[in-house]
C-alpha atoms as a PDB file:
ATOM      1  CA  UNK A   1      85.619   1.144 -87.690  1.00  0.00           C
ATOM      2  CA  UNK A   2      83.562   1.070 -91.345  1.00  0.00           C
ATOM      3  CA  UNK A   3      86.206   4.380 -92.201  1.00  0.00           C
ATOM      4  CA  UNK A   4      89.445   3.958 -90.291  1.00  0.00           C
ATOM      5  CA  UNK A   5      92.646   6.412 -91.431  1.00  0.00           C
ATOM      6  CA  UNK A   6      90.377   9.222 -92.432  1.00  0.00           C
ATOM      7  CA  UNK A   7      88.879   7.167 -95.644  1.00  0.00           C
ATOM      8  CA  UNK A   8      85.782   7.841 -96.927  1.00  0.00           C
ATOM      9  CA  UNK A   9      84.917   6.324 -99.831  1.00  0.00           C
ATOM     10  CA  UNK A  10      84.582   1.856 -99.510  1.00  0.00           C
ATOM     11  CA  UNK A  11      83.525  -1.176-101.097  1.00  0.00           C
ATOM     12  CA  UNK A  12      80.968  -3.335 -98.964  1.00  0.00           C
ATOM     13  CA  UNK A  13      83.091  -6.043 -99.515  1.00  0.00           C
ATOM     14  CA  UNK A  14      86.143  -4.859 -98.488  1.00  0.00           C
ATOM     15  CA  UNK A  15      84.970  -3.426 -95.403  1.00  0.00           C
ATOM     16  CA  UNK A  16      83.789  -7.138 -94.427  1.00  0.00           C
ATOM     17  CA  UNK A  17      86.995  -8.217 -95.466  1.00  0.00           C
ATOM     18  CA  UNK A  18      88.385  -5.893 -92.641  1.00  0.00           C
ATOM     19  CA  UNK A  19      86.162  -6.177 -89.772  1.00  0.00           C
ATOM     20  CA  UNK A  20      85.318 -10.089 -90.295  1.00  0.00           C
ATOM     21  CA  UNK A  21      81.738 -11.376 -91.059  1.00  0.00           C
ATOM     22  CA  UNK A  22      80.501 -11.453 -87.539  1.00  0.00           C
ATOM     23  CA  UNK A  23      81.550  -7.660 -86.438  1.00  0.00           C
ATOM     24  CA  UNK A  24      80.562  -6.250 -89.891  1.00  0.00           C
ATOM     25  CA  UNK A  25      77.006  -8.450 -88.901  1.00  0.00           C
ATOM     26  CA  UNK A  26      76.933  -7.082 -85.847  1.00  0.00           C
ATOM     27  CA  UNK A  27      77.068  -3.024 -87.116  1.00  0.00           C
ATOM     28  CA  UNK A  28      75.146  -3.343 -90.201  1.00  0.00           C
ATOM     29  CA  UNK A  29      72.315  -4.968 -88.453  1.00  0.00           C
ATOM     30  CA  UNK A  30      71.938  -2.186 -86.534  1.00  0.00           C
ATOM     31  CA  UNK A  31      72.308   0.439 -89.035  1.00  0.00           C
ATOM     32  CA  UNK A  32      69.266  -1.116 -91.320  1.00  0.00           C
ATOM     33  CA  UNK A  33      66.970  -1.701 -88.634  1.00  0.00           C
ATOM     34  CA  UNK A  34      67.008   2.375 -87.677  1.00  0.00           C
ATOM     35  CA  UNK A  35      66.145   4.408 -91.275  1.00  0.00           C
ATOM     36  CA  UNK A  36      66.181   7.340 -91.312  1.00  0.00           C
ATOM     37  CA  UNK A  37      64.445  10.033 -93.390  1.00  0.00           C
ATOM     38  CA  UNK A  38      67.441  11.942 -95.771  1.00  0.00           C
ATOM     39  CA  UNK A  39      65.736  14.817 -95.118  1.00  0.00           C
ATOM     40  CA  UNK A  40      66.870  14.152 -91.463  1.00  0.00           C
ATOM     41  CA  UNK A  41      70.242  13.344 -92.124  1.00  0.00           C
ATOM     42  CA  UNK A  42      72.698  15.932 -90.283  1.00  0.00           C
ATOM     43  CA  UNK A  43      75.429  15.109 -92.668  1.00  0.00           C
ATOM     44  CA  UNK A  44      76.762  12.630 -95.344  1.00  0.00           C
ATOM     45  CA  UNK A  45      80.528  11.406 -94.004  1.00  0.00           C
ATOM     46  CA  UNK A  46      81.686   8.224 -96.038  1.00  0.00           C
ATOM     47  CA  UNK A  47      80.296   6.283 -99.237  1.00  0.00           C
ATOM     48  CA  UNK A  48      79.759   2.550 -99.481  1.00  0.00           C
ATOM     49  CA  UNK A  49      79.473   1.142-102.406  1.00  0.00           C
ATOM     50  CA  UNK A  50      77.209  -2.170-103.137  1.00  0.00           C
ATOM     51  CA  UNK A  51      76.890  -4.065-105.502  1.00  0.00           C
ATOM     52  CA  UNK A  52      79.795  -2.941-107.840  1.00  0.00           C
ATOM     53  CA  UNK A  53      83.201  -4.026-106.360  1.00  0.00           C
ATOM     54  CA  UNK A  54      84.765  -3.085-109.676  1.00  0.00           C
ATOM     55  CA  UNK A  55      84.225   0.289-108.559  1.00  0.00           C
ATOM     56  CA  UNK A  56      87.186  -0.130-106.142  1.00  0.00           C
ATOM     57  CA  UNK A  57      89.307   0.098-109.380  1.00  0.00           C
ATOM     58  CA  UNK A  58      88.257   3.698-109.943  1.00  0.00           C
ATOM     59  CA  UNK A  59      88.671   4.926-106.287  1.00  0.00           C
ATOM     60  CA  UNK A  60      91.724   7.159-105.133  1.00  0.00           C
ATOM     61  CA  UNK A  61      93.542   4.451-103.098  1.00  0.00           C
ATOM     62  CA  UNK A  62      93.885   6.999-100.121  1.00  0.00           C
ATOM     63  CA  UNK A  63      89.933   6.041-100.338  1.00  0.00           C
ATOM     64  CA  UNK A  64      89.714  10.522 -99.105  1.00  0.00           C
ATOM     65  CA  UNK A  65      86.682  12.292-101.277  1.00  0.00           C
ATOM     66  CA  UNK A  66      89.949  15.117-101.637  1.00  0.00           C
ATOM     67  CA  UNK A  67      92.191  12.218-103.744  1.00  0.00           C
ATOM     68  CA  UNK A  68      89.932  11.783-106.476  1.00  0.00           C
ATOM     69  CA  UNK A  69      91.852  11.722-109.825  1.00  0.00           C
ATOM     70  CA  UNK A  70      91.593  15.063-111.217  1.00  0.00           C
ATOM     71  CA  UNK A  71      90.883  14.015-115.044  1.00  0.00           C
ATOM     72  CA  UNK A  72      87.634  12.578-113.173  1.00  0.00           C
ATOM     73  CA  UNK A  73      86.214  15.787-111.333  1.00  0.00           C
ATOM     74  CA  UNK A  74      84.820  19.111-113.021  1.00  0.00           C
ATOM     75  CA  UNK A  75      86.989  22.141-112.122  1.00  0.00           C
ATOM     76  CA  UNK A  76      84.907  23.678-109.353  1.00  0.00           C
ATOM     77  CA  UNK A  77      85.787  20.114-107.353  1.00  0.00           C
ATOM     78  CA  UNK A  78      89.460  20.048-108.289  1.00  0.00           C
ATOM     79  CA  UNK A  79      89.391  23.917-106.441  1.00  0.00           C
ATOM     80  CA  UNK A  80      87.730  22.585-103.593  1.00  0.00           C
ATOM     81  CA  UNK A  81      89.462  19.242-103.050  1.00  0.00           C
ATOM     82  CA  UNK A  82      93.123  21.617-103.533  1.00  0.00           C
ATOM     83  CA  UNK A  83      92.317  23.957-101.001  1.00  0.00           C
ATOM     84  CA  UNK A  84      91.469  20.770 -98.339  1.00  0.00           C
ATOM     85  CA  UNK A  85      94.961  19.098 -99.374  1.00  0.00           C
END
């Protein structure tokens, strides 16, 4: 629901924009009362962004890690992101 299509990479804002107020409410609440530890954390899968919705300008609009513009990764990512194309 926060990353529908296979996107990973939002704007907080645009996400709320999508789900409405009350549903976006409803999961976030939920989400900040459990913490957890990063050092726990089996895996990172998505990016929000807060606090900077200009941001959205820069993001590959497939809003996939893999789309990034390639003049804005270092070489070693532009190898990995090809190979996952």
């Amino acid at each position: 629901m926060l990353f529908p299509n296979g996107e990973e990479i939002d704007v907080i804002e645009d996400v709320i924009k999508r789900v409405g107020n009350a549903i976006a409410d409803q999961i976030f609440s939920q989400i900040w009362e459990r913490p957890i530890l990063k050092s726990e954390a089996h895996g990172i899968h998505a990016t929000l962004i807060y606090n900077d919705p200009s941001r959205r300008d820069h993001l590959p609009s497939s809003r996939r890690e893999i789309d990034w513009d390639e003049s804005s990764i270092n070489e070693a990512q532009r190898r990995l992101f090809r190979s996952r194309r």
